[in-house]
N, C-alpha and C. Protein backbone atom coordinates (compact mmCIF):
# COMPACT_ATOMS: atom_id res chain seq x y z
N UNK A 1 104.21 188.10 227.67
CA UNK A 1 102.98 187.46 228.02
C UNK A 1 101.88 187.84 227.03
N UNK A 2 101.49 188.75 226.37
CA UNK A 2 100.86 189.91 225.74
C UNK A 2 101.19 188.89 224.35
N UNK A 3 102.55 188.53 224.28
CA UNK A 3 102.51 188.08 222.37
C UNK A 3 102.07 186.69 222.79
N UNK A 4 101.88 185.70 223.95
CA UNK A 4 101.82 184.45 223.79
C UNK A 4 100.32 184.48 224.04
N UNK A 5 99.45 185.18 224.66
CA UNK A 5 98.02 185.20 224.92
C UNK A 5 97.44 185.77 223.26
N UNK A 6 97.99 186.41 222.60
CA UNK A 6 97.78 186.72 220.69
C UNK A 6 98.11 185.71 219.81
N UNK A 7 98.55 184.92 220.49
CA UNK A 7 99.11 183.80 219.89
C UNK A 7 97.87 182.88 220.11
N UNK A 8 97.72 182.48 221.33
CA UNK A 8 96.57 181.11 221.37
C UNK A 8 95.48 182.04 221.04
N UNK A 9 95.15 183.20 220.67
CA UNK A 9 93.54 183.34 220.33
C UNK A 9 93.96 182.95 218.60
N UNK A 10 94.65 183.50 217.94
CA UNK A 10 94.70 183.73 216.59
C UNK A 10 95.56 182.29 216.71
N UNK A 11 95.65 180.59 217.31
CA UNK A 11 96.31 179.99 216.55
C UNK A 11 95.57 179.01 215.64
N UNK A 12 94.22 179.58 215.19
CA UNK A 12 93.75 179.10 214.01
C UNK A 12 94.13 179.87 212.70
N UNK A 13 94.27 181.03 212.74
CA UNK A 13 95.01 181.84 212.14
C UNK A 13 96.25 181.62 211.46
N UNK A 14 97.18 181.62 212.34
CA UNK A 14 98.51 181.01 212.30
C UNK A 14 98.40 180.07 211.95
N UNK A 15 97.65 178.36 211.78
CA UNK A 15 97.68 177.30 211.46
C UNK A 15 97.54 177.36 209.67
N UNK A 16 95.99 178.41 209.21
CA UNK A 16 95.67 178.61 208.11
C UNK A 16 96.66 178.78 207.61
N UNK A 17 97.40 179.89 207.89
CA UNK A 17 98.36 181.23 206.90
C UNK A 17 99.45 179.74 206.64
N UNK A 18 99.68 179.08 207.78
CA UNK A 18 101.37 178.19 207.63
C UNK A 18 100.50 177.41 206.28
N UNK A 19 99.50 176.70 206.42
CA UNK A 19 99.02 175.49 205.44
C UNK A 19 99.04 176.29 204.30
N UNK A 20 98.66 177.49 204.19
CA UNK A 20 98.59 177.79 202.67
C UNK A 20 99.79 178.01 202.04
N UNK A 21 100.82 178.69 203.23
CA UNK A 21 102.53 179.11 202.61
C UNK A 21 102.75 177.82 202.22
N UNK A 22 102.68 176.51 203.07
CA UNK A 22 103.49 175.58 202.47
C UNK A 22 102.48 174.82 201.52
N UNK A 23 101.08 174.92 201.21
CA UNK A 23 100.20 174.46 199.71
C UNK A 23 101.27 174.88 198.79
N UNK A 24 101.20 176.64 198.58
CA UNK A 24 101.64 177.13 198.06
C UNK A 24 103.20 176.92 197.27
N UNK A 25 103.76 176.53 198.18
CA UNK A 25 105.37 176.06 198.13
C UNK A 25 105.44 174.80 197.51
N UNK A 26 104.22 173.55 197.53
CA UNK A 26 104.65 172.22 196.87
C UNK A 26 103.92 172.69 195.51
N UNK A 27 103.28 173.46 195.39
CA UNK A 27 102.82 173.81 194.07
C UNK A 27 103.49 174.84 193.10
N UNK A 28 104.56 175.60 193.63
CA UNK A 28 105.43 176.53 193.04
C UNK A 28 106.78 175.44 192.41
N UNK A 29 106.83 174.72 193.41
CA UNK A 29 108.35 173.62 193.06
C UNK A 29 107.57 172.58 192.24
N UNK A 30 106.45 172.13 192.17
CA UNK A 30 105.82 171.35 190.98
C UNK A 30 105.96 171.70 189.61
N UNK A 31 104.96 173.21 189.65
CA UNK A 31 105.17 173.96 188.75
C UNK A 31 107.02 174.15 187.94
N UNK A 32 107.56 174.47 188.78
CA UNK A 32 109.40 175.05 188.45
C UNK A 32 109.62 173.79 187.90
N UNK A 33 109.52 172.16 188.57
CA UNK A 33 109.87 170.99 187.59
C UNK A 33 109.41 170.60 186.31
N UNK A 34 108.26 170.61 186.53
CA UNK A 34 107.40 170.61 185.38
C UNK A 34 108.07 171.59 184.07
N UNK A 35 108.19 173.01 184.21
CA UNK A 35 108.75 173.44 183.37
C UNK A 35 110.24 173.31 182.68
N UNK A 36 110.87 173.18 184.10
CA UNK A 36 111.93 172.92 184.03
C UNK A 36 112.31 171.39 182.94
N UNK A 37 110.90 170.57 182.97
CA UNK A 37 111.79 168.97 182.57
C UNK A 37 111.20 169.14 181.08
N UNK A 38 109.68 169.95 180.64
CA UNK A 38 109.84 170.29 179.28
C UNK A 38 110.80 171.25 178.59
N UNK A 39 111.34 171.85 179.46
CA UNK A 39 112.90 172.82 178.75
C UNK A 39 113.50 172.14 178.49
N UNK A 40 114.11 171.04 179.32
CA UNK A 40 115.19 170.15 178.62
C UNK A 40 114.44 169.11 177.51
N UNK A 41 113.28 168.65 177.57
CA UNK A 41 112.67 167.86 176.69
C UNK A 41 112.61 168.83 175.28
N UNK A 42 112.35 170.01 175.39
CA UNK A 42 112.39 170.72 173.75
C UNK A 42 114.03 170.67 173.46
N UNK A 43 114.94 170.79 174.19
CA UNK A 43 116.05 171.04 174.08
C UNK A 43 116.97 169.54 173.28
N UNK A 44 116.84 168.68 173.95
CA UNK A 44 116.80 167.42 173.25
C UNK A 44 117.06 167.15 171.88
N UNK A 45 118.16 166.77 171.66
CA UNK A 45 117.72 166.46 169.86
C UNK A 45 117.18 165.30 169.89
N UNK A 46 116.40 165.30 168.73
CA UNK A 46 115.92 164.13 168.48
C UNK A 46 116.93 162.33 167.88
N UNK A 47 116.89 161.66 168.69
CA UNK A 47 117.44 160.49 167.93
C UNK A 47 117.16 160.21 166.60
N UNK A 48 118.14 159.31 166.08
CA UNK A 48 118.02 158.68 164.62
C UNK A 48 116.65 157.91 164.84
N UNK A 49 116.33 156.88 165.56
CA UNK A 49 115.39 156.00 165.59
C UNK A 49 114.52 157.01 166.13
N UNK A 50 114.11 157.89 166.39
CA UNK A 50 112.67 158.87 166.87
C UNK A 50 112.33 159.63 165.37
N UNK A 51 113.55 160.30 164.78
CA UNK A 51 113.49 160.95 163.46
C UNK A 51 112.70 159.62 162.16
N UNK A 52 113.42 158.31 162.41
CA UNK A 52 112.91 156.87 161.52
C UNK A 52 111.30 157.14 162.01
N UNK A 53 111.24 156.76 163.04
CA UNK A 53 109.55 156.52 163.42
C UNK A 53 108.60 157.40 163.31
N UNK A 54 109.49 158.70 162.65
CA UNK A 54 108.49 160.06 163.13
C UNK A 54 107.28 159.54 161.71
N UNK A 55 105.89 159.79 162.52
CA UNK A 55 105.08 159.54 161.45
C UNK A 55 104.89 158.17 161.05
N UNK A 56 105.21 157.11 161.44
CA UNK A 56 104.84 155.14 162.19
C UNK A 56 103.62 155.83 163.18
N UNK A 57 102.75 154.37 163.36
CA UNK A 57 102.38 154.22 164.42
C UNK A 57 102.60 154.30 166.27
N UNK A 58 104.18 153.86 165.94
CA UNK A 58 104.63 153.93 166.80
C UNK A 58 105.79 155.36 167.47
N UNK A 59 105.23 156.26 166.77
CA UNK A 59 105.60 157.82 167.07
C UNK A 59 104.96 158.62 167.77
N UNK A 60 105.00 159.70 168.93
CA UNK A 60 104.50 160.40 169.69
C UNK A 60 103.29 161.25 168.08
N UNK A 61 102.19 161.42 168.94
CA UNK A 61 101.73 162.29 168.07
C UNK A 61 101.52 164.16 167.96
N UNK A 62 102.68 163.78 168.38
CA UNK A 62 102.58 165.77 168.62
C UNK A 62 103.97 165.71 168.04
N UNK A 63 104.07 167.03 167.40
CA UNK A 63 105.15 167.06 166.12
C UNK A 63 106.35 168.30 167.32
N UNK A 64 107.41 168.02 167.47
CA UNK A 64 107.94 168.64 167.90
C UNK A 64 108.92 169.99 166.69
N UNK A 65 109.37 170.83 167.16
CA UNK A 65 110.15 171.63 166.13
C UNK A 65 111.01 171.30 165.35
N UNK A 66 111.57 169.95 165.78
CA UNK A 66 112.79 169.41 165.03
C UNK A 66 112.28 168.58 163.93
N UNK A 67 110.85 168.67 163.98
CA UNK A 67 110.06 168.01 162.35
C UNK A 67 109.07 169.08 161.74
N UNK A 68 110.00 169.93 161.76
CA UNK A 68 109.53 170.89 160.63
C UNK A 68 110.49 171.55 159.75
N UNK A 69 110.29 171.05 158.36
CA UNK A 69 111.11 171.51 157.25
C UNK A 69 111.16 173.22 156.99
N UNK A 70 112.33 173.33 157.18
CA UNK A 70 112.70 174.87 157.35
C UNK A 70 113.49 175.43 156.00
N UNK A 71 113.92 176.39 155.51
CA UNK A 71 114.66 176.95 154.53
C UNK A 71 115.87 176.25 154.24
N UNK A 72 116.80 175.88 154.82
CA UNK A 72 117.33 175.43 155.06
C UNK A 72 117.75 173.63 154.98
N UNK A 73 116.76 172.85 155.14
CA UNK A 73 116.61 171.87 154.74
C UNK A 73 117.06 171.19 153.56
N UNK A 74 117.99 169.96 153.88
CA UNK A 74 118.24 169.76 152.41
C UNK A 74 117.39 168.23 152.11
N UNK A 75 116.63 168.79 151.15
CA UNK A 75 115.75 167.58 150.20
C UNK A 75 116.67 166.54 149.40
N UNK A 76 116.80 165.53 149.76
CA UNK A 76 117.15 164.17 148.54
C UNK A 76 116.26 163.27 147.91
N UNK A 77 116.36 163.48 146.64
CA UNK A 77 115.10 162.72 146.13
C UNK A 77 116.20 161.64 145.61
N UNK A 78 115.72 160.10 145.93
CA UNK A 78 116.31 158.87 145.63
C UNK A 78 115.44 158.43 144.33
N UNK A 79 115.79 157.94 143.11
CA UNK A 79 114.93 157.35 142.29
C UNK A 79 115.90 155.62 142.51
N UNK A 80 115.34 154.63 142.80
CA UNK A 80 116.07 153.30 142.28
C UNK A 80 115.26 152.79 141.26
N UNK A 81 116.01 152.03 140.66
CA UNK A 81 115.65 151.54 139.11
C UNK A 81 115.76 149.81 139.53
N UNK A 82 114.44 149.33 139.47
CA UNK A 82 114.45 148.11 139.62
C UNK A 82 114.56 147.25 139.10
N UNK A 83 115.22 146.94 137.92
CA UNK A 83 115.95 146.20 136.91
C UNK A 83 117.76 146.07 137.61
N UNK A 84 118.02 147.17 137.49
CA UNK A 84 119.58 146.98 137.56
C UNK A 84 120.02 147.65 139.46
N UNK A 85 118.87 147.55 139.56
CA UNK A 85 119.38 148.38 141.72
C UNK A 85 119.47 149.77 141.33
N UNK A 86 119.92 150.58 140.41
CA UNK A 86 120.61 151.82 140.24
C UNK A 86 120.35 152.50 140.95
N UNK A 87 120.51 153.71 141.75
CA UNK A 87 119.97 155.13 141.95
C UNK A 87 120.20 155.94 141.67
N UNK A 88 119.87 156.87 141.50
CA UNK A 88 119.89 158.42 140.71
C UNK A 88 119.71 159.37 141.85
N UNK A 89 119.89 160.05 142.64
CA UNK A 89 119.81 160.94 143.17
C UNK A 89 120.53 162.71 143.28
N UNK A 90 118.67 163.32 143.40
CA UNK A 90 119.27 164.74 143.50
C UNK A 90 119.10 165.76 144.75
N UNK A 91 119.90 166.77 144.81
CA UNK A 91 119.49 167.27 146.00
C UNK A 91 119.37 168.76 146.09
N UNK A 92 117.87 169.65 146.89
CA UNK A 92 117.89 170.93 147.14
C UNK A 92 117.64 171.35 148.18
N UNK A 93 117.70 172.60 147.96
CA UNK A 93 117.26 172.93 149.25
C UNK A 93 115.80 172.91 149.56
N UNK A 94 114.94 172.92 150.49
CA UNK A 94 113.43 172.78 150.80
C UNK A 94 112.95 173.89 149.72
N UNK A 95 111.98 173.40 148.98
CA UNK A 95 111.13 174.92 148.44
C UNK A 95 110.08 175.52 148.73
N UNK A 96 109.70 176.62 148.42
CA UNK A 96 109.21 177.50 149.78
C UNK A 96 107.86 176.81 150.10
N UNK A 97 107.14 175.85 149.42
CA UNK A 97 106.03 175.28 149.72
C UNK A 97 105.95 174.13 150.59
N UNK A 98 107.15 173.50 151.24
CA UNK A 98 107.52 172.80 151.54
C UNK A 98 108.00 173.55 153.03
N UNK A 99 107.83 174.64 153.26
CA UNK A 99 108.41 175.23 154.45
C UNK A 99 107.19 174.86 155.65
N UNK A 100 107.93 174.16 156.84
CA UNK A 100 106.82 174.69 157.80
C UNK A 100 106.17 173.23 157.98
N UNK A 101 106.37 172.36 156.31
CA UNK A 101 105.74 171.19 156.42
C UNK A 101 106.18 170.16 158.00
N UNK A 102 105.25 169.51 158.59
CA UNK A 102 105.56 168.12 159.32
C UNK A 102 106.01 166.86 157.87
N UNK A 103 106.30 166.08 159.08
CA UNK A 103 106.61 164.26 158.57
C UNK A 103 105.43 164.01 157.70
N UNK A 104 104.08 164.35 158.82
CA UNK A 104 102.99 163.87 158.03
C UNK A 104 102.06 164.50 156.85
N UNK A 105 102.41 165.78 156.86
CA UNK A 105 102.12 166.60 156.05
C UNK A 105 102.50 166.38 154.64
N UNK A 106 104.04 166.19 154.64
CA UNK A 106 105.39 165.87 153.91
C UNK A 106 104.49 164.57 152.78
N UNK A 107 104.48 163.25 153.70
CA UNK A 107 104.34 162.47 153.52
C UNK A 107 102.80 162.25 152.30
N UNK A 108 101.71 162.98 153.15
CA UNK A 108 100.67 163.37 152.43
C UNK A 108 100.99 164.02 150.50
N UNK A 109 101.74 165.09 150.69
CA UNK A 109 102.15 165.46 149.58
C UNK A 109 103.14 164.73 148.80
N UNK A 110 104.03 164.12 149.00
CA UNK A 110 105.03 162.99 148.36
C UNK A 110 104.12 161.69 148.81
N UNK A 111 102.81 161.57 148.49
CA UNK A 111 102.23 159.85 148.92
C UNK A 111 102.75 158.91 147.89
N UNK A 112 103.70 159.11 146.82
CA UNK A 112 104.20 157.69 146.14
C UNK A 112 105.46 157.94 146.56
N UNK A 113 106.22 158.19 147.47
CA UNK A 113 107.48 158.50 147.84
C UNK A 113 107.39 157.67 149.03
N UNK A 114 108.47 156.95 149.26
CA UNK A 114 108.92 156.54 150.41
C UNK A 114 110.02 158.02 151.44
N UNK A 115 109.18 158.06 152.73
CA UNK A 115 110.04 159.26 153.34
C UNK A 115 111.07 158.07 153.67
N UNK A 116 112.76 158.21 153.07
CA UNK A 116 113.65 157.86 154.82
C UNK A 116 114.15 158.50 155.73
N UNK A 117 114.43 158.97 155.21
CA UNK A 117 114.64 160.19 156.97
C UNK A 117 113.55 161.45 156.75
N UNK A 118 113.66 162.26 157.99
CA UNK A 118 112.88 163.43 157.93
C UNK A 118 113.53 164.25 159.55
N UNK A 119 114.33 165.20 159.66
CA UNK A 119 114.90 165.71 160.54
C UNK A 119 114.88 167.23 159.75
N UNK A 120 115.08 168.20 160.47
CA UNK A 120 115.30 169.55 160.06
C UNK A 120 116.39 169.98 159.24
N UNK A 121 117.68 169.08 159.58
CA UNK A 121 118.52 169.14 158.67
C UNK A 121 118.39 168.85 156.99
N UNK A 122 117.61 167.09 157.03
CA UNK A 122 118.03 166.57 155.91
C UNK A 122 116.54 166.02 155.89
N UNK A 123 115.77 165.75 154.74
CA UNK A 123 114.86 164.84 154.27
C UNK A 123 115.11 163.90 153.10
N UNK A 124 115.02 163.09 153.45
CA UNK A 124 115.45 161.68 151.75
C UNK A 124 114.33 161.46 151.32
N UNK A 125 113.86 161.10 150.59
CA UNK A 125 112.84 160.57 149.88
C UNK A 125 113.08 159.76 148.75
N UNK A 126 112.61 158.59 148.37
CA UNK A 126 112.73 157.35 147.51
C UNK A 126 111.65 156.78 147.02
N UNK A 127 111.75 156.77 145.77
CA UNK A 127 110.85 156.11 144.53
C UNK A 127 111.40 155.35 143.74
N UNK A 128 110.69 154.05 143.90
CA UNK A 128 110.86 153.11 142.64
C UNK A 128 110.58 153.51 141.25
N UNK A 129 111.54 152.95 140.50
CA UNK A 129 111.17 153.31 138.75
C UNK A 129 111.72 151.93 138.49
N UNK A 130 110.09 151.22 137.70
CA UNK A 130 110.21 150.18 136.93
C UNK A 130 111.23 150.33 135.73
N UNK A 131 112.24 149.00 135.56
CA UNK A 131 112.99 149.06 134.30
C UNK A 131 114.47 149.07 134.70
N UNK A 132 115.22 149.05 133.68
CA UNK A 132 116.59 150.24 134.24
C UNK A 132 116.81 151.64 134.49
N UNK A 133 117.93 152.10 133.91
CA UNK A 133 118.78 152.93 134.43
C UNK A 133 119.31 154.05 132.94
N UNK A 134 118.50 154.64 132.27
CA UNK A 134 119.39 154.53 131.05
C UNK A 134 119.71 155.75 131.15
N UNK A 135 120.87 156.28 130.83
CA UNK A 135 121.80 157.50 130.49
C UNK A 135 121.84 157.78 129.08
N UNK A 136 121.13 159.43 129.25
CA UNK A 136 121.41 159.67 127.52
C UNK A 136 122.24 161.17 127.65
N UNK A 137 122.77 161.62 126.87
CA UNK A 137 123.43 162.93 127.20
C UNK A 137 123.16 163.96 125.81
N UNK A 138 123.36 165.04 126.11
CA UNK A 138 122.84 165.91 125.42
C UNK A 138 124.64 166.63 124.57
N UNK A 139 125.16 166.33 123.11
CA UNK A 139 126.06 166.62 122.97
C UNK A 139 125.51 168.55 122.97
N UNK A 140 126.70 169.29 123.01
CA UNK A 140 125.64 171.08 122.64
C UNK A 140 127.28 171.59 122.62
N UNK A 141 127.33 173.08 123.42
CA UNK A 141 128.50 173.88 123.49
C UNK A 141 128.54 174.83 124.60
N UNK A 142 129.48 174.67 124.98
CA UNK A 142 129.93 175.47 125.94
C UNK A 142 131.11 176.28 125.99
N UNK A 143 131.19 177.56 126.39
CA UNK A 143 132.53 178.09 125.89
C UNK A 143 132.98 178.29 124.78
N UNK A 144 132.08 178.01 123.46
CA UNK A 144 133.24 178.08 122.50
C UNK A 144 133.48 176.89 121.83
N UNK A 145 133.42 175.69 122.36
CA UNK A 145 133.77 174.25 122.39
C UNK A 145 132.84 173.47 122.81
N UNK A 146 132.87 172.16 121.64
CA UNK A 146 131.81 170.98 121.94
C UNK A 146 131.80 170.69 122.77
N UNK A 147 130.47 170.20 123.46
CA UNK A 147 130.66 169.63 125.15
C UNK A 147 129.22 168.65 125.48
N UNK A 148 129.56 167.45 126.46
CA UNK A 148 128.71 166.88 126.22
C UNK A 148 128.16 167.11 127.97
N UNK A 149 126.96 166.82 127.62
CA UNK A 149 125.90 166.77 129.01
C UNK A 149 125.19 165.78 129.30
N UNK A 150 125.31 165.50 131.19
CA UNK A 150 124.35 164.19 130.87
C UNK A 150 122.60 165.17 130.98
N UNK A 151 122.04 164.28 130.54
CA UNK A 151 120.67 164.49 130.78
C UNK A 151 119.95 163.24 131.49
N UNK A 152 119.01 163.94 132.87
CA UNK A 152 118.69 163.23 133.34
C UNK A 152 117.20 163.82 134.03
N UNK A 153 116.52 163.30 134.26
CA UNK A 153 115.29 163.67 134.61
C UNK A 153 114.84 164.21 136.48
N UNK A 154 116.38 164.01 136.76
CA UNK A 154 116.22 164.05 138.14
C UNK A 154 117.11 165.84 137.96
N UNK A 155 118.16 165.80 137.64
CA UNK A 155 118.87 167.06 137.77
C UNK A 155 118.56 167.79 136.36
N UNK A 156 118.17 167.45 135.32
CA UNK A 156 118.20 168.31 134.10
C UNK A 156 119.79 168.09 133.16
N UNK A 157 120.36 168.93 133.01
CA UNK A 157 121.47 168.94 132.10
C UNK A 157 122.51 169.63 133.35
N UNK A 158 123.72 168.33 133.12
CA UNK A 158 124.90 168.96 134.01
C UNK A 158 126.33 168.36 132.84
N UNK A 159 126.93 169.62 133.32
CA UNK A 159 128.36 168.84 132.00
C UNK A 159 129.25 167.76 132.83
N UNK A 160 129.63 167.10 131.45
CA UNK A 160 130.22 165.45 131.65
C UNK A 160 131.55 165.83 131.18
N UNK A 161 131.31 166.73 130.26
CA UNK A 161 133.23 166.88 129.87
C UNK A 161 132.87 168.21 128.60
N UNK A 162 133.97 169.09 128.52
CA UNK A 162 134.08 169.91 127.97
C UNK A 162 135.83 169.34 127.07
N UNK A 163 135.08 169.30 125.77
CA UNK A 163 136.33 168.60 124.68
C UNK A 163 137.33 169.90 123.83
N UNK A 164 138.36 169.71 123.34
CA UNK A 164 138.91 170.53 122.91
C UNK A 164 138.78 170.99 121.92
N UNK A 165 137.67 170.65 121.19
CA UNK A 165 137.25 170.85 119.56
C UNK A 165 135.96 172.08 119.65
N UNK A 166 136.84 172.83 119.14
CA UNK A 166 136.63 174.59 118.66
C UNK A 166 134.97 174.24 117.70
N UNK A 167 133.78 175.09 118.44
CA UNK A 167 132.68 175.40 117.14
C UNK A 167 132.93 176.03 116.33
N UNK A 168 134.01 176.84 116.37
CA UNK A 168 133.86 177.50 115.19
C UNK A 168 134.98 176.84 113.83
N UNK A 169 135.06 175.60 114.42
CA UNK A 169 135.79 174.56 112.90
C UNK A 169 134.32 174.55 112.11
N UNK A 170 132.86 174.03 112.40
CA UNK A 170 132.14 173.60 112.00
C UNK A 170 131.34 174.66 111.05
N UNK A 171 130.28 173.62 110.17
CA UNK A 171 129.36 174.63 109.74
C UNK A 171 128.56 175.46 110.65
N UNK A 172 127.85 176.41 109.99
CA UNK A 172 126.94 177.46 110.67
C UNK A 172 125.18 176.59 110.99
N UNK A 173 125.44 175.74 110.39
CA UNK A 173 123.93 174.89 110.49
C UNK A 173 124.74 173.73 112.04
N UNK A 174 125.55 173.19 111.49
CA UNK A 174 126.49 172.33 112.91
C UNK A 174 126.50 173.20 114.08
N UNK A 175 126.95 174.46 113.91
CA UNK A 175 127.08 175.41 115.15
C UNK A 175 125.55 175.34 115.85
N UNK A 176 124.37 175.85 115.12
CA UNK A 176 123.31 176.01 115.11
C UNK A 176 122.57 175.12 115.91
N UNK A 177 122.78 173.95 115.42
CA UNK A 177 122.32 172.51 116.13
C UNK A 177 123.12 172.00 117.12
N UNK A 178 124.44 172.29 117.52
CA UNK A 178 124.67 172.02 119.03
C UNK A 178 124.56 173.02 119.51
N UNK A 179 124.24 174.56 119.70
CA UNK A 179 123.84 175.26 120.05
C UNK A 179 122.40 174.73 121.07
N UNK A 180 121.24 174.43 119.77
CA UNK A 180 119.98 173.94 120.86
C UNK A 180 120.46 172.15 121.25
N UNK A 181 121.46 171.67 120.96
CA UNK A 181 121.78 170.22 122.15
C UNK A 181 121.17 169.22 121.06
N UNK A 182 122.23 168.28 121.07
CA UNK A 182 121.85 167.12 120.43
C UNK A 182 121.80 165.87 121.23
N UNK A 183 120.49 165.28 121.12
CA UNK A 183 120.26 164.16 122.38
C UNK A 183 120.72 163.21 121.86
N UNK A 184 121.50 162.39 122.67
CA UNK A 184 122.36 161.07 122.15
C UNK A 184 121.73 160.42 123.27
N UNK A 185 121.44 159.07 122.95
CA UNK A 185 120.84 157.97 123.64
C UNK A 185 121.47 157.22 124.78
N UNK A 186 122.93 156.39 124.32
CA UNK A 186 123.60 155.97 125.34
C UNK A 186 124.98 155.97 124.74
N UNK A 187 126.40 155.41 125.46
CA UNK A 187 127.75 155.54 125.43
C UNK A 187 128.13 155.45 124.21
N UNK A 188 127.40 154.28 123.33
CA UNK A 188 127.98 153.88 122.28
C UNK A 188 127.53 154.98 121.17
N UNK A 189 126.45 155.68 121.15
CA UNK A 189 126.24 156.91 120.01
C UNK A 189 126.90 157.91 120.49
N UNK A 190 126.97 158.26 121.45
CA UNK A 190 128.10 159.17 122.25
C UNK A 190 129.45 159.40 121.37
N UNK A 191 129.92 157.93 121.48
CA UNK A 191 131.71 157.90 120.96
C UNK A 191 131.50 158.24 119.48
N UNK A 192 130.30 157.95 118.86
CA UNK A 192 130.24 157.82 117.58
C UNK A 192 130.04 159.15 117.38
N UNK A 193 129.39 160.16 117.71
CA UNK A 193 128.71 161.54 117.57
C UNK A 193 130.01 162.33 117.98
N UNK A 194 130.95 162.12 119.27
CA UNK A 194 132.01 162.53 118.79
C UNK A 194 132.88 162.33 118.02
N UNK A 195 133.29 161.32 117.05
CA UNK A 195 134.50 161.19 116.85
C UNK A 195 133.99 161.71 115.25
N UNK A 196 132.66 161.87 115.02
CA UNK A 196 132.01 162.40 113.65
C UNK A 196 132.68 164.13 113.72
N UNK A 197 132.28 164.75 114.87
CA UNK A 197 132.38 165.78 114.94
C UNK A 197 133.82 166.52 115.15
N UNK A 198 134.74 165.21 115.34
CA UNK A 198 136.72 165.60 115.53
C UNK A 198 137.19 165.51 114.24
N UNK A 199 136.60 164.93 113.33
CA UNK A 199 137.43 164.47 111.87
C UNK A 199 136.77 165.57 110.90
């Protein structure tokens, strides 16, 4: 009798305390979803078509982690040559000034570059070059033996073929001068610059 007469004086009491436990309770399970649905939203990879748009008009404007160029990153720079379609492309890894960058950041600093992709993994980038395509190679030595290189403005000097003809057949002025690289223009001075240097 004693707990039900403590009861009706304090059941404003009791009414308060219940309303606030259960305030309390739709605002704890709000809270828990809420966090809960941006965990899986960071977690998310990003789509191909979200990575395309990143940095359009039509892109969220808050940069998530998966558009930021990291160490790791591999850079492709596309050159096409608008005479003949060609492309030339080279590829590195991000350099350290480039770390950390966004889409739009990116974009700012490469502004005559077309971005095509931009994901954490991989960034492309593409520039038109009026004209063709022309290949010149650098004859020099390697090993011991004549060897020719292409030269190109995107990678520098990479070898094309290492030939069986010994420098040390040649003069000391011949040694000398493929030593610092002899620039040959295109295929046809090529065949000619070797077959000078086999006889």
């Amino acid at each position: 009798m004693f707990i039900l007469e403590t009861l009706r004086r304090n059941k404003s009491v009791i009414v308060g305390v219940t309303v606030c436990v259960a305030v309390w309770g739709v605002f704890a399970a709000a809270g828990y979803l809420a966090l809960r649905g941006l965990s899986e939203a960071e977690q998310k990879p990003a789509s191909e078509t979200e990575i395309m748009l990143a940095g359009s008009e039509l892109a969220p404007t808050i940069a998530r982690a998966e558009d930021i160029i990291k160490p790791t990153t591999n850079i492709t720079y596309e050159y096409v040559y608008s005479e003949d379609g060609a492309v030339e492309s080279a590829n590195e890894l991000a350099p350290y000034f480039l770390i950390n960058m966004t889409r739009k950041k990116f974009a700012e600093v490469f502004e005559e570059w077309e971005v095509v992709k931009f994901s954490t993994e991989n960034v492309i980038v593409r520039k038109a070059i009026e004209g063709a395509k022309i290949q010149s190679y650098i004859v020099g030595e390697q090993d011991g033996y004549i060897s020719v290189f292409y030269q190109s403005p995107v990678n520098g000097e990479t070898l094309k073929e290492k030939t069986n003809v010994p420098l040390s057949g040649l003069s000391e002025d011949e040694q000398e001068r493929l030593r610092e690289g002899v620039l040959v223009s295109d295929e046809d001075e090529l065949l000619r610059v070797l077959e000078d240097y086999s006889s």
